[in-house]
C-alpha atoms as a PDB file:
ATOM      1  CA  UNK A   1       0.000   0.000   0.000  1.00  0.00           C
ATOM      2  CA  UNK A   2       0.997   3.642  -0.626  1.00  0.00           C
ATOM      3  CA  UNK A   3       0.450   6.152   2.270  1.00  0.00           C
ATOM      4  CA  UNK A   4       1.367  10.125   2.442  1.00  0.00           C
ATOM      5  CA  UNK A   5       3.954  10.657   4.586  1.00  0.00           C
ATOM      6  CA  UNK A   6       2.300  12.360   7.761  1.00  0.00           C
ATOM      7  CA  UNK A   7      -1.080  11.743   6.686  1.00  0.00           C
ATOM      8  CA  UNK A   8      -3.369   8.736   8.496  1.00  0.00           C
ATOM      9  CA  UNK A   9      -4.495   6.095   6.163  1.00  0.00           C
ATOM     10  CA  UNK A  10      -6.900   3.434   5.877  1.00  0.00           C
ATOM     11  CA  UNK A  11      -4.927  -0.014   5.777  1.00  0.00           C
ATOM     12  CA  UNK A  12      -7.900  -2.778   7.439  1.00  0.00           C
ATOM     13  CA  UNK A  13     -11.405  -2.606   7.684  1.00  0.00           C
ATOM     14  CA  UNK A  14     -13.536  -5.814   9.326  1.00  0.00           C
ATOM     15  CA  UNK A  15     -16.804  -6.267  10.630  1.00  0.00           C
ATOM     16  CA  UNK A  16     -18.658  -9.466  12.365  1.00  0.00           C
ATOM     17  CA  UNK A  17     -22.312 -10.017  11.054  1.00  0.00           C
ATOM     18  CA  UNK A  18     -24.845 -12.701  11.351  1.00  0.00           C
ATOM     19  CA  UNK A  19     -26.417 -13.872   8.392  1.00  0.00           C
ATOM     20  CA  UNK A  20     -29.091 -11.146   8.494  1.00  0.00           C
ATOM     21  CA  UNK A  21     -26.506  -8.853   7.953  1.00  0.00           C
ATOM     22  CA  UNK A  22     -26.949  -7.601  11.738  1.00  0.00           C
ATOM     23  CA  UNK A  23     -23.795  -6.913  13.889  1.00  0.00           C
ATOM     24  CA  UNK A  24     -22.664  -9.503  16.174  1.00  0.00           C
ATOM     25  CA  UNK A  25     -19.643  -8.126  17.741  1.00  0.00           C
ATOM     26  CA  UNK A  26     -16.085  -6.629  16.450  1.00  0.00           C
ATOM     27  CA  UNK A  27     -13.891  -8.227  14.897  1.00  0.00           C
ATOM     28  CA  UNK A  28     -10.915  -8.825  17.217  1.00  0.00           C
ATOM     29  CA  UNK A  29      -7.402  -7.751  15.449  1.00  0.00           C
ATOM     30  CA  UNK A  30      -3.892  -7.085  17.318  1.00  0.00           C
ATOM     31  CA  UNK A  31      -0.923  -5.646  16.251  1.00  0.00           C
ATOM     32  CA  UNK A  32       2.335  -7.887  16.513  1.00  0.00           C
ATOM     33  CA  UNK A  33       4.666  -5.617  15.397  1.00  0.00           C
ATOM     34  CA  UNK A  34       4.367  -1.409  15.056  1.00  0.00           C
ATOM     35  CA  UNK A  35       6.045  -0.010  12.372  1.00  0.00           C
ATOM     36  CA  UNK A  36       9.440   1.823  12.709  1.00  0.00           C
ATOM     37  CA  UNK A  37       8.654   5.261  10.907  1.00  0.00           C
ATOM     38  CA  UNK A  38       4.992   5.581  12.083  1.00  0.00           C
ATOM     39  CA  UNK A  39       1.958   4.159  14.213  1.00  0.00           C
ATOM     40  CA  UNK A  40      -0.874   1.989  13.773  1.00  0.00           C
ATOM     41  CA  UNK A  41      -3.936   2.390  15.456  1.00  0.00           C
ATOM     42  CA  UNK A  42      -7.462   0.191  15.936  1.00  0.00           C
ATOM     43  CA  UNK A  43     -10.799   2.114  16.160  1.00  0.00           C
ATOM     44  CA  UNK A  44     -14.041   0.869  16.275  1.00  0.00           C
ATOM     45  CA  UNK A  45     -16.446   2.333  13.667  1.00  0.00           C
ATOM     46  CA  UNK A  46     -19.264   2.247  11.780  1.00  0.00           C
ATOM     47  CA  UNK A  47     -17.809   0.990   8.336  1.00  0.00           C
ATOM     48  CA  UNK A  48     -18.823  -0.067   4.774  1.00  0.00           C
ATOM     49  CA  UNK A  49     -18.437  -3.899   4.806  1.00  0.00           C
ATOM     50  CA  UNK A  50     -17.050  -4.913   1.167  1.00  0.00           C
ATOM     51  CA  UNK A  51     -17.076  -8.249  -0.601  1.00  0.00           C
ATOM     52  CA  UNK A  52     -13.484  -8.038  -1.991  1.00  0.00           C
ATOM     53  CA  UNK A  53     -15.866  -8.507  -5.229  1.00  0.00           C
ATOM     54  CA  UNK A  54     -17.125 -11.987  -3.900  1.00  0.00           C
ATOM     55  CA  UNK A  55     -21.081 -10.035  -4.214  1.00  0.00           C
ATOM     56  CA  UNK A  56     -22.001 -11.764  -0.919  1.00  0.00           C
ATOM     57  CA  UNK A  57     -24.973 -10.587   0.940  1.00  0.00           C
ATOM     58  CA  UNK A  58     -24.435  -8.302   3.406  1.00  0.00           C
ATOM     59  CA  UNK A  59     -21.856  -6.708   0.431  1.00  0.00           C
ATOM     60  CA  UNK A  60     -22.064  -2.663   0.664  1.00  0.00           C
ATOM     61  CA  UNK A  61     -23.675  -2.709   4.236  1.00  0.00           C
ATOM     62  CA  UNK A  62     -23.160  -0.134   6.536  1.00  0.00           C
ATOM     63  CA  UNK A  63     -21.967  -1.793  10.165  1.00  0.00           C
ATOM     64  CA  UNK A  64     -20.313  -1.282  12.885  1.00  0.00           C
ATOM     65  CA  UNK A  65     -16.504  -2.382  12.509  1.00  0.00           C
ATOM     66  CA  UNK A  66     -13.075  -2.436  13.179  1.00  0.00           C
ATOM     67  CA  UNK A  67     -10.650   0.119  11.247  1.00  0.00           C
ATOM     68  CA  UNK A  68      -6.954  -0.115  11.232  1.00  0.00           C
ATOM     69  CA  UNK A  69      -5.395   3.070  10.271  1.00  0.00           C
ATOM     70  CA  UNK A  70      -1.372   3.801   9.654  1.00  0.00           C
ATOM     71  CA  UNK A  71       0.444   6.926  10.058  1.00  0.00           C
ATOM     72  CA  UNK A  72       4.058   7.727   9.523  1.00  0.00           C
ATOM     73  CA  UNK A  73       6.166  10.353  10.991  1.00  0.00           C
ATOM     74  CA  UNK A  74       5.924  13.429  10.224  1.00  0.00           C
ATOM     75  CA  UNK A  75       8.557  13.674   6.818  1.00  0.00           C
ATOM     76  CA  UNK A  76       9.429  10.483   6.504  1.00  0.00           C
ATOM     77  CA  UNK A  77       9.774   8.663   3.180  1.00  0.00           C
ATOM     78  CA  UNK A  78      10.962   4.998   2.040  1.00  0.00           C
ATOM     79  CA  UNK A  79       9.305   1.811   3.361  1.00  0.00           C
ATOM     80  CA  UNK A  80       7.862   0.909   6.623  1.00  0.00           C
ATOM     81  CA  UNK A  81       6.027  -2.154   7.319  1.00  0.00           C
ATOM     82  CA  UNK A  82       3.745  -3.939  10.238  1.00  0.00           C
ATOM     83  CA  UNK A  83       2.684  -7.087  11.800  1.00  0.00           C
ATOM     84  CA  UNK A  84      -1.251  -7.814  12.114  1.00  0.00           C
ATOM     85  CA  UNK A  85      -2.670 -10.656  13.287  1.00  0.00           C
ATOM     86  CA  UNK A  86      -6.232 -11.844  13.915  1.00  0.00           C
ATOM     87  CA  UNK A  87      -8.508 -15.077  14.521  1.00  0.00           C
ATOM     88  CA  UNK A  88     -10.510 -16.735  11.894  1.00  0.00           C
ATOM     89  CA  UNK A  89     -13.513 -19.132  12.006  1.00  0.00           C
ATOM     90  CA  UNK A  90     -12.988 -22.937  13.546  1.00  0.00           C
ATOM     91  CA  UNK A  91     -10.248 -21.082  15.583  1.00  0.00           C
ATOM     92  CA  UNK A  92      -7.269 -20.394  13.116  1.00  0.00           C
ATOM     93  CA  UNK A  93      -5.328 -17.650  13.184  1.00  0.00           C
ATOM     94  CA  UNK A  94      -4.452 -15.506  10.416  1.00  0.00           C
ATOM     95  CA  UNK A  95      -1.184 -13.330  11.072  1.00  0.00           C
ATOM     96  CA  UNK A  96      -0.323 -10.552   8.060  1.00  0.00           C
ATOM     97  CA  UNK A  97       2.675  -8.083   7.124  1.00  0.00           C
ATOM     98  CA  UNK A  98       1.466  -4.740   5.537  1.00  0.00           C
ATOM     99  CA  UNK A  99       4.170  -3.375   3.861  1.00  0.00           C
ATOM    100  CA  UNK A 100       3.977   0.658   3.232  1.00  0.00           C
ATOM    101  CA  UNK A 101       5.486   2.891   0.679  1.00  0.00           C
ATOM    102  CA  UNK A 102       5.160   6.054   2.287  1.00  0.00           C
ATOM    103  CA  UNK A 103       5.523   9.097  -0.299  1.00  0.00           C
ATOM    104  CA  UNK A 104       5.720  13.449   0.021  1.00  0.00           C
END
């Protein structure tokens, strides 16, 4: 992902929904590892749940959610990168690096 150096940036957005498309609870998500030029942060939210193009049915829904936003220091350009990790169904765990080109 690209991100504006100083600027806060949308990097995750998650949401837990029954089948109705009514919220069941948020969406647990940790950080492993903060980046070294900036600072990740979790908020909870009302978000815009999205498919990823799979047209499921509670695609496009408004719900409440869990962001993750990145921001770097103030000036800094070049790479930066983080460690997220959260559960999935049946009690996996799904564990992420988000790599960021931060740019002027």
């Amino acid at each position: 992902m690209t991100a504006r150096s100083g600027e806060r940036t949308s990097v995750l957005q998650n949401s837990h929904l029954n089948g109705d498309c009514k919220f069941i609870d948020y969406p647990r998500v940790d950080i492993v590892e903060q980046p070294k030029h900036g600072r990740t942060e979790i908020i909870h939210q009302p978000i815009v749940v999205d498919s990823g193009g799979k047209k499921m049915k509670c695609d496009k829904v408004k719900a409440n959610g869990v962001a993750v936003y990145y921001k770097s220091h103030p000036g800094y350009v070049g790479s930066d990168k983080f460690i997220l990790r959260t559960p999935e169904e049946r009690g996996s765990i799904v564990e992420g690096v988000a790599e960021v080109k931060v740019v002027k």
